[in-house]
N, C-alpha and C. Protein backbone atom coordinates (compact mmCIF):
# COMPACT_ATOMS: atom_id res chain seq x y z
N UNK A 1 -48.41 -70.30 -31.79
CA UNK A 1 -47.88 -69.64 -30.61
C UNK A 1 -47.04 -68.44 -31.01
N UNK A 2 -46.34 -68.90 -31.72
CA UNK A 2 -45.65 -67.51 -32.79
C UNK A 2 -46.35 -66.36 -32.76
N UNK A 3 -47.21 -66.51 -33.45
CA UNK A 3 -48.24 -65.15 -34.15
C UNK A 3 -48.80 -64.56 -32.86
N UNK A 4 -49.24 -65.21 -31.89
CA UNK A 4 -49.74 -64.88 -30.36
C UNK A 4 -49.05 -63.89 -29.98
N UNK A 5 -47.18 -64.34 -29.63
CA UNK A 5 -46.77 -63.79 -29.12
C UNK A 5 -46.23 -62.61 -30.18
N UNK A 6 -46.25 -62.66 -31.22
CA UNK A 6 -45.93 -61.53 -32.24
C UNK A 6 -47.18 -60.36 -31.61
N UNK A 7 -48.29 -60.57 -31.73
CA UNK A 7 -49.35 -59.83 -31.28
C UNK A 7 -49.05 -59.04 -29.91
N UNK A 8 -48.53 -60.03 -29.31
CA UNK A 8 -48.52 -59.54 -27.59
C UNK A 8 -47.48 -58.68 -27.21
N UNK A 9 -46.83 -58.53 -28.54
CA UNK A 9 -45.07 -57.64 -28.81
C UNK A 9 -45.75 -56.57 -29.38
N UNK A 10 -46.96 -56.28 -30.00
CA UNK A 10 -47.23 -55.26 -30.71
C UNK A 10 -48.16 -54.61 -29.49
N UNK A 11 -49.06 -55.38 -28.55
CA UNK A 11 -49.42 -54.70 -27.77
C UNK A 11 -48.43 -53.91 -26.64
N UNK A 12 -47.63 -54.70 -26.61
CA UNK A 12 -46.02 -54.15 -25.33
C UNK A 12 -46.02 -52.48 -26.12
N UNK A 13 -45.39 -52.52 -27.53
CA UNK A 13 -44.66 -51.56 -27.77
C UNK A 13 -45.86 -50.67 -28.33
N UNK A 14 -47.26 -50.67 -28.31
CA UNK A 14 -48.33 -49.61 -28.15
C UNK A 14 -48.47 -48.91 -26.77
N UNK A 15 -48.22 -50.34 -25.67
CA UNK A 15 -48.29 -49.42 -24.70
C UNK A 15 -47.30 -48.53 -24.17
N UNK A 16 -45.88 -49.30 -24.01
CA UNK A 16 -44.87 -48.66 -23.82
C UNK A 16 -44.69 -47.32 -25.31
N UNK A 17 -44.80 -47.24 -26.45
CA UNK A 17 -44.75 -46.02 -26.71
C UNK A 17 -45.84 -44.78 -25.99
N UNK A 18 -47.00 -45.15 -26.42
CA UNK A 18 -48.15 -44.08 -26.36
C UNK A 18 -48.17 -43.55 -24.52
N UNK A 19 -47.76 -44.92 -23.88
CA UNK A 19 -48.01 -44.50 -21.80
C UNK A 19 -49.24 -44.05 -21.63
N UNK A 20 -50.37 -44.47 -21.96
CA UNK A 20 -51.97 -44.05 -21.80
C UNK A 20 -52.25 -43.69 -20.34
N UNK A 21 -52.54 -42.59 -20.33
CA UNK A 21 -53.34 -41.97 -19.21
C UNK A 21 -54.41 -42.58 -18.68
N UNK A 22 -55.14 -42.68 -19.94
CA UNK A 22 -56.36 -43.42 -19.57
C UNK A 22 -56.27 -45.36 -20.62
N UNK A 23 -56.69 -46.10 -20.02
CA UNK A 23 -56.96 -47.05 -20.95
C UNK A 23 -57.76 -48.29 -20.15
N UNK A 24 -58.68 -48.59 -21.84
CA UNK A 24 -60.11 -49.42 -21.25
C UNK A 24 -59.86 -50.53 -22.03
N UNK A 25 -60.31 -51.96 -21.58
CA UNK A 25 -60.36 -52.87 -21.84
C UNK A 25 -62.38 -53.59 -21.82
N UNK A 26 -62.42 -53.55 -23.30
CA UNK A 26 -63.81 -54.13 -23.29
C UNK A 26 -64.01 -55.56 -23.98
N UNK A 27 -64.43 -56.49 -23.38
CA UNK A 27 -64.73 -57.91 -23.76
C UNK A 27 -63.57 -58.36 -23.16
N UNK A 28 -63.35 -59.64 -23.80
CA UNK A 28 -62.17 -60.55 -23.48
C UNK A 28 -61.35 -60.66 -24.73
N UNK A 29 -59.80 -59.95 -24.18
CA UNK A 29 -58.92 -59.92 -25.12
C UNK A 29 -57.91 -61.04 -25.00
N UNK A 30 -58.68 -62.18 -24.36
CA UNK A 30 -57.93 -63.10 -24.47
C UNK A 30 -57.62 -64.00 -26.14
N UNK A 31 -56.40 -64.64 -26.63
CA UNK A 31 -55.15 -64.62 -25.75
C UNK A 31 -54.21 -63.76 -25.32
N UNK A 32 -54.56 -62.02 -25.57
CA UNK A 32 -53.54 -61.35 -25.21
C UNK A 32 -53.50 -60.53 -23.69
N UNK A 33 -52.48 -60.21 -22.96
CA UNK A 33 -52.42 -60.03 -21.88
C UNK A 33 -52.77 -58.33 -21.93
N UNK A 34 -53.51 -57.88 -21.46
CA UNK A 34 -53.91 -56.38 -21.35
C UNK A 34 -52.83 -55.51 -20.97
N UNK A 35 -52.47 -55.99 -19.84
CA UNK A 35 -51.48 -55.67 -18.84
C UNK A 35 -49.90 -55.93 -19.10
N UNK A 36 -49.16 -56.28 -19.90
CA UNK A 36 -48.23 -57.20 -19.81
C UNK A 36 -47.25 -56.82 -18.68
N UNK A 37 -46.54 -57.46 -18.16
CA UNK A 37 -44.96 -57.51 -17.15
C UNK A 37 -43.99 -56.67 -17.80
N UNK A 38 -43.83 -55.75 -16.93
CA UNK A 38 -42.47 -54.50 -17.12
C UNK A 38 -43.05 -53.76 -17.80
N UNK A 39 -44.36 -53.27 -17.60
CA UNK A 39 -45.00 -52.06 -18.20
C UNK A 39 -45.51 -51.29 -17.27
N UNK A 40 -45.32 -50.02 -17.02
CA UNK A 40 -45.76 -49.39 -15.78
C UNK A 40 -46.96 -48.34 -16.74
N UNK A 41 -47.46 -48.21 -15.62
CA UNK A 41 -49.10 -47.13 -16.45
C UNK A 41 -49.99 -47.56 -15.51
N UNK A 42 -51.33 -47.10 -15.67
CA UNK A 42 -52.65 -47.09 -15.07
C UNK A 42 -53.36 -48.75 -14.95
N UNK A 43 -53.66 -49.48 -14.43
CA UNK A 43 -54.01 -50.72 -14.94
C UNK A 43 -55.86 -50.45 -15.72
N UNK A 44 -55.83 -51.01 -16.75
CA UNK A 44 -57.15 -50.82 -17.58
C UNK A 44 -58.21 -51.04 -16.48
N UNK A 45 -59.42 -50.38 -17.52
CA UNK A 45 -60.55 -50.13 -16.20
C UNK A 45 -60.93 -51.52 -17.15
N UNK A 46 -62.15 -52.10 -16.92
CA UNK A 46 -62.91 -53.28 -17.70
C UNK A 46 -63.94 -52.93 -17.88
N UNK A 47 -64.73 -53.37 -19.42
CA UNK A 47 -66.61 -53.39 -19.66
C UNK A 47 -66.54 -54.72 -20.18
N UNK A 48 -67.81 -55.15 -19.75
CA UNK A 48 -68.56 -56.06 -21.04
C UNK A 48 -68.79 -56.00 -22.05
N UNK A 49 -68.98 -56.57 -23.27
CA UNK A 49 -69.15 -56.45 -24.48
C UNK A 49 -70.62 -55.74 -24.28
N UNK A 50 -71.13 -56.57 -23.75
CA UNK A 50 -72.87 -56.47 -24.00
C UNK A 50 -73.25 -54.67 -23.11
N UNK A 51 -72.51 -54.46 -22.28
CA UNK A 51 -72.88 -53.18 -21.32
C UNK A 51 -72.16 -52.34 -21.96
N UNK A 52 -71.33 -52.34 -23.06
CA UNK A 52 -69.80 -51.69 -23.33
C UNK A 52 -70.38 -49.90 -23.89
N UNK A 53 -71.44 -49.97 -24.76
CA UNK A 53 -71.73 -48.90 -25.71
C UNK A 53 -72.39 -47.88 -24.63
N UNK A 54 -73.46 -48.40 -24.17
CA UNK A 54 -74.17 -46.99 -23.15
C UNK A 54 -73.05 -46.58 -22.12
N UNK A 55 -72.51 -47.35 -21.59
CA UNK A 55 -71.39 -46.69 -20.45
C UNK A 55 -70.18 -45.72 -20.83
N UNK A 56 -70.32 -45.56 -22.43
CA UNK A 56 -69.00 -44.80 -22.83
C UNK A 56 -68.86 -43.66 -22.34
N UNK A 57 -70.28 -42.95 -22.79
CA UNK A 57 -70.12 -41.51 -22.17
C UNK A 57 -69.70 -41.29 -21.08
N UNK A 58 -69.68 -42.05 -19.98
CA UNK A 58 -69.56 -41.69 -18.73
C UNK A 58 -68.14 -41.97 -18.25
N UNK A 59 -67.49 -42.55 -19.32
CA UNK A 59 -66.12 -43.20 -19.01
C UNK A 59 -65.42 -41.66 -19.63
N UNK A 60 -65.50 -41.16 -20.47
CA UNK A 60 -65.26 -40.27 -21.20
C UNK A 60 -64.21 -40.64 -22.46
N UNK A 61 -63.32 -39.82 -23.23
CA UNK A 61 -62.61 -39.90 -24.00
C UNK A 61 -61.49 -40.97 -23.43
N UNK A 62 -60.59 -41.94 -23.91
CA UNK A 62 -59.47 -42.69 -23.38
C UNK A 62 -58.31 -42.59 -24.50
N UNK A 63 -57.25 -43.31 -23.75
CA UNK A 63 -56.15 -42.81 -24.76
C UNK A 63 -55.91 -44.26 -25.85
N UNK A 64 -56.37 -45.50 -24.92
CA UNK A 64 -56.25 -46.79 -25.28
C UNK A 64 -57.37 -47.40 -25.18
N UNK A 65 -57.68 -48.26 -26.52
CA UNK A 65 -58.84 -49.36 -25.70
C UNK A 65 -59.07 -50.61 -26.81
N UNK A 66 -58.82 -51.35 -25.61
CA UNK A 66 -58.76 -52.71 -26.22
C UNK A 66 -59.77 -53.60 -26.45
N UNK A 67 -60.37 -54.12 -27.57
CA UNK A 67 -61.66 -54.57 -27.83
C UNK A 67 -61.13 -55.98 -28.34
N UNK A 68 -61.88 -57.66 -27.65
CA UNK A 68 -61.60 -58.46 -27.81
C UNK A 68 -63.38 -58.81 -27.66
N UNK A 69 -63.30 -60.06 -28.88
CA UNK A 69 -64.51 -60.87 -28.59
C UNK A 69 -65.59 -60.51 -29.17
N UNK A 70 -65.06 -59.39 -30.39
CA UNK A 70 -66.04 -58.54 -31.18
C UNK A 70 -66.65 -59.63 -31.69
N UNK A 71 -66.66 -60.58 -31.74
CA UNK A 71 -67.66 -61.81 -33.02
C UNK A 71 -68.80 -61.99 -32.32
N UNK A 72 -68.18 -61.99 -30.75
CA UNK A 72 -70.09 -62.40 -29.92
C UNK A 72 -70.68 -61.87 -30.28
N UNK A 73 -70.70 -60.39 -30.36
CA UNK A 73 -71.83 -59.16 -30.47
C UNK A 73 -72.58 -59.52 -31.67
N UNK A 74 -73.74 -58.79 -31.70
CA UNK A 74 -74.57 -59.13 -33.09
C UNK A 74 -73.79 -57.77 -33.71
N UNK A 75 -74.17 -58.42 -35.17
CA UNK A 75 -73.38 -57.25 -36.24
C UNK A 75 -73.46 -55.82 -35.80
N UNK A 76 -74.99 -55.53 -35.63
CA UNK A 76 -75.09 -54.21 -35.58
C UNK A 76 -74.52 -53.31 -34.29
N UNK A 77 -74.90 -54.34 -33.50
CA UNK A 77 -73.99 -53.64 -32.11
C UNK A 77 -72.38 -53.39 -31.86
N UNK A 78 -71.57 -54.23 -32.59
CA UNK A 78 -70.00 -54.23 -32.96
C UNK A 78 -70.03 -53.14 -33.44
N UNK A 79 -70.95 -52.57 -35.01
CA UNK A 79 -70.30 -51.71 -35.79
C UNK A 79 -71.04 -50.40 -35.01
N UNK A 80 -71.72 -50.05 -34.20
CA UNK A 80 -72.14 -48.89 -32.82
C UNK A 80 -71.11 -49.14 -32.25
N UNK A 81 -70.47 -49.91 -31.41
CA UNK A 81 -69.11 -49.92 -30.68
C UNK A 81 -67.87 -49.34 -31.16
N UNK A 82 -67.93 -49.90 -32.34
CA UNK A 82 -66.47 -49.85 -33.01
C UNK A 82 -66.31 -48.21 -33.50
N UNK A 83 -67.37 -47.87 -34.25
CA UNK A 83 -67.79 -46.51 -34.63
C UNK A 83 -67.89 -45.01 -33.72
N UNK A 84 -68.20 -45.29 -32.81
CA UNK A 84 -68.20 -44.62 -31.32
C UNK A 84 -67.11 -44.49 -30.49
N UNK A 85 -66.10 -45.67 -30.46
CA UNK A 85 -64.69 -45.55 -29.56
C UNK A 85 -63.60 -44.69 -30.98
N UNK A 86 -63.71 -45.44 -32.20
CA UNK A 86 -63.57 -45.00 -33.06
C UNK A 86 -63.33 -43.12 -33.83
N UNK A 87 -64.28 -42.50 -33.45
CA UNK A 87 -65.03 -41.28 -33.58
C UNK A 87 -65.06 -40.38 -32.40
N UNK A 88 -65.26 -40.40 -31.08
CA UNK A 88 -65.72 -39.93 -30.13
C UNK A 88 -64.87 -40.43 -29.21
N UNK A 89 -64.49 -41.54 -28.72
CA UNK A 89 -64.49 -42.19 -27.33
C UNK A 89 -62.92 -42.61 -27.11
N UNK A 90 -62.30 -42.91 -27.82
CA UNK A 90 -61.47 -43.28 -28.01
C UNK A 90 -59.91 -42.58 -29.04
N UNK A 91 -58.58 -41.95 -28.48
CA UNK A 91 -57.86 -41.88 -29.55
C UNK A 91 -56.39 -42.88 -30.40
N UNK A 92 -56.91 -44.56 -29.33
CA UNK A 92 -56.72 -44.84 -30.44
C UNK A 92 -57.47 -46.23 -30.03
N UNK A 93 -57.22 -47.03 -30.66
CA UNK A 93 -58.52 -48.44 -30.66
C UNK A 93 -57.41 -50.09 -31.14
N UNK A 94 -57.34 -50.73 -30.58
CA UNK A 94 -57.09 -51.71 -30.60
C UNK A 94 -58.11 -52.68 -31.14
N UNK A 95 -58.28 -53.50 -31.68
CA UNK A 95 -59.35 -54.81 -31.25
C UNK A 95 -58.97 -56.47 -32.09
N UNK A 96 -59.21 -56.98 -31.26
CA UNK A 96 -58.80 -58.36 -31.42
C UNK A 96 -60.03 -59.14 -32.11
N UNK A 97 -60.25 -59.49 -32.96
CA UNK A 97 -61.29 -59.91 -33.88
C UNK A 97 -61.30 -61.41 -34.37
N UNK A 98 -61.67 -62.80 -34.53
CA UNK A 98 -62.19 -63.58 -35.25
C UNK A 98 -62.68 -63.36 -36.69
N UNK A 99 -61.85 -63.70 -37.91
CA UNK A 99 -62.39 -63.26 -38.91
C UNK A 99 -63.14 -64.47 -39.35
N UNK A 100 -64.20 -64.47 -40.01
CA UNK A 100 -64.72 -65.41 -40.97
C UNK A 100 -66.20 -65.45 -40.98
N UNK A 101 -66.57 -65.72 -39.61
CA UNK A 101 -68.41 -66.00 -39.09
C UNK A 101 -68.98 -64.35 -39.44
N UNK A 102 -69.08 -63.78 -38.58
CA UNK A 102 -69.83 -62.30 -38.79
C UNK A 102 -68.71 -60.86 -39.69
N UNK A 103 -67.76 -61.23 -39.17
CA UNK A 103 -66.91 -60.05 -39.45
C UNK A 103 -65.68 -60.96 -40.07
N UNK A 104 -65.53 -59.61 -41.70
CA UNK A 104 -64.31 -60.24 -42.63
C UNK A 104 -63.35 -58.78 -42.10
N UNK A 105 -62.27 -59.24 -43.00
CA UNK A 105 -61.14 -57.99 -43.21
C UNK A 105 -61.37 -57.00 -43.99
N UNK A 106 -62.39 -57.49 -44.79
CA UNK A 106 -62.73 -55.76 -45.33
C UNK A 106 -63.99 -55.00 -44.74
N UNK A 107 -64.74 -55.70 -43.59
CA UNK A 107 -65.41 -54.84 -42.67
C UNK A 107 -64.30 -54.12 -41.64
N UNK A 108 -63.29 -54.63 -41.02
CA UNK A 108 -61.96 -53.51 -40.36
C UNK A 108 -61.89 -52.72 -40.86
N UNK A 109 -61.53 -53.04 -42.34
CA UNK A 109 -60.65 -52.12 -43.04
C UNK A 109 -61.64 -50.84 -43.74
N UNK A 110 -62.81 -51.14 -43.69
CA UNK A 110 -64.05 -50.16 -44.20
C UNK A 110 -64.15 -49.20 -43.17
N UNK A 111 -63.90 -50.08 -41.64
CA UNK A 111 -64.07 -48.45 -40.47
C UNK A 111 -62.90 -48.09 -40.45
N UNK A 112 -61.37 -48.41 -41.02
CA UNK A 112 -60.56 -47.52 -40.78
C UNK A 112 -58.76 -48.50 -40.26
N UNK A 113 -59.70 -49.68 -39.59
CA UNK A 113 -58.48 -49.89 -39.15
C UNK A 113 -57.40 -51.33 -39.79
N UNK A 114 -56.38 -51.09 -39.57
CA UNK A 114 -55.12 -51.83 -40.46
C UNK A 114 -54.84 -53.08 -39.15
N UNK A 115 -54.37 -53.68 -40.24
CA UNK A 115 -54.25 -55.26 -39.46
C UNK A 115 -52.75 -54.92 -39.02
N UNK A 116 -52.43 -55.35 -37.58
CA UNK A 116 -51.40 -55.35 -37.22
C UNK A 116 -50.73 -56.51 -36.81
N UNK A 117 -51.10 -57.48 -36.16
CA UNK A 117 -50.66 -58.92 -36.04
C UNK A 117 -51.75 -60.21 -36.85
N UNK A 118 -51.68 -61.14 -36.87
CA UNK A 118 -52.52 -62.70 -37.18
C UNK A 118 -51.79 -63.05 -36.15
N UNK A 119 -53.07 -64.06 -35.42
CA UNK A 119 -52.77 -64.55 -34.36
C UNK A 119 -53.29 -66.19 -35.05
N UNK A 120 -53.13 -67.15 -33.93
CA UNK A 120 -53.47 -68.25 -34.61
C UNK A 120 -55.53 -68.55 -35.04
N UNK A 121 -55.79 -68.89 -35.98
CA UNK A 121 -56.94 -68.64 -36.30
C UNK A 121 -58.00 -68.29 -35.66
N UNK A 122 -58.16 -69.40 -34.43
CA UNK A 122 -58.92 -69.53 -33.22
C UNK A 122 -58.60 -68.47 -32.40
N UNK A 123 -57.66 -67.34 -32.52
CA UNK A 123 -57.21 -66.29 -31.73
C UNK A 123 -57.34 -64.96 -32.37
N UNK A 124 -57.73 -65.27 -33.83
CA UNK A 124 -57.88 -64.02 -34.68
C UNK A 124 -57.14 -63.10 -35.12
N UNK A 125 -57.19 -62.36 -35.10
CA UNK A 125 -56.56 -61.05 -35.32
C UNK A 125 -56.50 -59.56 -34.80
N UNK A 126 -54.88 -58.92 -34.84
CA UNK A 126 -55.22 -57.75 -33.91
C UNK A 126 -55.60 -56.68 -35.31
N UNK A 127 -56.39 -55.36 -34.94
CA UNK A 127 -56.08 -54.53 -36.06
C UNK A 127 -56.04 -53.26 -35.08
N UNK A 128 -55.96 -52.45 -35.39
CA UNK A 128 -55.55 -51.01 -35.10
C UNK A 128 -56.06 -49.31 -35.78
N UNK A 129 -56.58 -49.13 -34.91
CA UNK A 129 -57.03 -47.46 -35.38
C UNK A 129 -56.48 -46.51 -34.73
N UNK A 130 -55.17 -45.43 -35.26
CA UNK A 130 -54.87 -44.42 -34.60
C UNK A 130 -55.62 -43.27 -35.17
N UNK A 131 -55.77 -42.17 -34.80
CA UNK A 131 -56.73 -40.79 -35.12
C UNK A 131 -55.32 -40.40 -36.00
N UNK A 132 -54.55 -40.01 -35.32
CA UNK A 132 -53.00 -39.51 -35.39
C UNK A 132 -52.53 -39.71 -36.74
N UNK A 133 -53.03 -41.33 -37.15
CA UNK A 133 -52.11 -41.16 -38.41
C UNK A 133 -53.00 -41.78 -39.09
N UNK A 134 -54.60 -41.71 -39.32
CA UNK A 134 -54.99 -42.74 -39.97
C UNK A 134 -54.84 -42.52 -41.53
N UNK A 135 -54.94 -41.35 -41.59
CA UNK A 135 -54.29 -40.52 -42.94
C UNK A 135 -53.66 -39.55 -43.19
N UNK A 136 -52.80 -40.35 -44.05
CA UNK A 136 -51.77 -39.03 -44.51
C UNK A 136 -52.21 -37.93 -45.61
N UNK A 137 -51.89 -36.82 -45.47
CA UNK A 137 -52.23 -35.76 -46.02
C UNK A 137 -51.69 -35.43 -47.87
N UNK A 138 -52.40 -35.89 -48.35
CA UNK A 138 -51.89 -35.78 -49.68
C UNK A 138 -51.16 -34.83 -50.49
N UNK A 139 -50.07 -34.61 -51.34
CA UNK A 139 -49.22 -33.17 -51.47
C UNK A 139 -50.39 -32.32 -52.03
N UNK A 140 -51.70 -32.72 -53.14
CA UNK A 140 -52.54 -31.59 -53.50
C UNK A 140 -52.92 -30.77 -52.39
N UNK A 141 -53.22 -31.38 -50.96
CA UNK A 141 -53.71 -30.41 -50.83
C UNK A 141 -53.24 -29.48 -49.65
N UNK A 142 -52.92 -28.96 -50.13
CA UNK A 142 -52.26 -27.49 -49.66
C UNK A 142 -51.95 -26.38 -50.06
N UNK A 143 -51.99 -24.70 -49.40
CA UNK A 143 -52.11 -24.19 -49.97
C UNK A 143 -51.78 -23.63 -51.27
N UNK A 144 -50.42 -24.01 -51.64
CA UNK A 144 -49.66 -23.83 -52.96
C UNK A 144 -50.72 -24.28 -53.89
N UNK A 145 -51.35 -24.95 -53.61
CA UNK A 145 -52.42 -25.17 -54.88
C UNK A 145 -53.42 -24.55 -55.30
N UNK A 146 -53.78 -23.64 -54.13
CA UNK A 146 -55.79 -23.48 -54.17
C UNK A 146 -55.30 -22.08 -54.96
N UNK A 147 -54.75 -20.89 -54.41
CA UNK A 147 -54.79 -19.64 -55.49
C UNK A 147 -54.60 -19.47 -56.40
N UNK A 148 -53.42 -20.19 -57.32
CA UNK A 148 -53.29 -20.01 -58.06
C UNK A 148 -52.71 -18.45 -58.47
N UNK A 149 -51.62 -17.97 -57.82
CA UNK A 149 -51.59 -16.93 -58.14
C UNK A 149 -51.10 -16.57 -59.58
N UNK A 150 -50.29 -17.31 -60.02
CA UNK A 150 -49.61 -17.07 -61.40
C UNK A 150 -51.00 -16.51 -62.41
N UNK A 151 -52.17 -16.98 -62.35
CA UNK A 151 -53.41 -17.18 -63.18
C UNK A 151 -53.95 -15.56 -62.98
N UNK A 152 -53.44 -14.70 -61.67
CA UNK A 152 -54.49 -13.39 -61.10
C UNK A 152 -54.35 -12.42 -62.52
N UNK A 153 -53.56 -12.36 -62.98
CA UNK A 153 -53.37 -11.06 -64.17
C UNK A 153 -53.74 -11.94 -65.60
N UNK A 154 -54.01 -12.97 -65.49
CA UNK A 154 -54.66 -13.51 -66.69
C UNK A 154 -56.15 -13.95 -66.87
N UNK A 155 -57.02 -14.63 -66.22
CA UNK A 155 -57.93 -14.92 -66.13
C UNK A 155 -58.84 -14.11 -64.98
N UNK A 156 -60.42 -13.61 -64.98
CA UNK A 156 -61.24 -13.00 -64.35
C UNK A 156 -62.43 -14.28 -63.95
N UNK A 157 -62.29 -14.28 -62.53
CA UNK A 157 -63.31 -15.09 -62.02
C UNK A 157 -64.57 -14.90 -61.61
């Protein structure tokens, strides 16, 4: 129950920071509450898992979206979902996952996103993809590096 509600504290303070304009809820993110009490914002629109991928376009870009129940899907259709809200559809991505049967922690962590709560086993896990910060910018690269000016009166390229 712990870890549940640890989860359901990380969803509060995603929503209450970010205040999504837009935000979608696809599958069942149960045990966590989409919506929680003393959060004001838009109430999430809903998809099905199974209808979730063709309807994106038409939903357009969102600011939030919460993906629960990713294990039903067959493999290949999760990683089209996940890849698409991911990339295109979505700027930032929630999803509540079952690890063990179809999907481990290093399939999350291969599209990008970081584990943010453990919930109790049977409840899975939350992980998280922001665009914003999924990487930090390394000190090489920038411009102080690429000219090289000290090198112009010594070497001919």
């Amino acid at each position: 129950m712990a870890n549940h509600q640890a989860a359901q504290r990380m969803l509060r303070n995603v929503l209450q920071q970010e205040q999504p304009a837009t935000y979608l809820v696809i599958g069942d993110p149960a045990p966590l509450e989409p919506q929680p009490d003393g959060i004001d914002g838009p109430a999430p629109a809903g998809l099905s898992l199974e209808g979730a991928t063709p309807r994106l376009p038409d939903l357009g870009r969102q600011d939030l979206v919460l993906v629960g129940g990713l294990e039903s899907l067959a493999r290949k259709d999760g990683e089209i979902l996940l890849s698409r809200l991911r990339d295109v559809y979505a700027r930032r991505v929630l999803a509540r996952v079952v690890l063990g049967g179809t999907w481990q922690q290093k399939d999350m962590t291969a599209f990008g996103f970081t584990r943010l709560a453990e919930m109790e086993p049977a409840d899975g896990v939350l992980y998280g993809f922001d665009v914003a910060s999924y990487k930090t910018t390394p000190d090489w690269l920038n411009p102080r590096f690429w000219a090289n000016p000290e090198l112009w009166d010594k070497y001919r390229w």
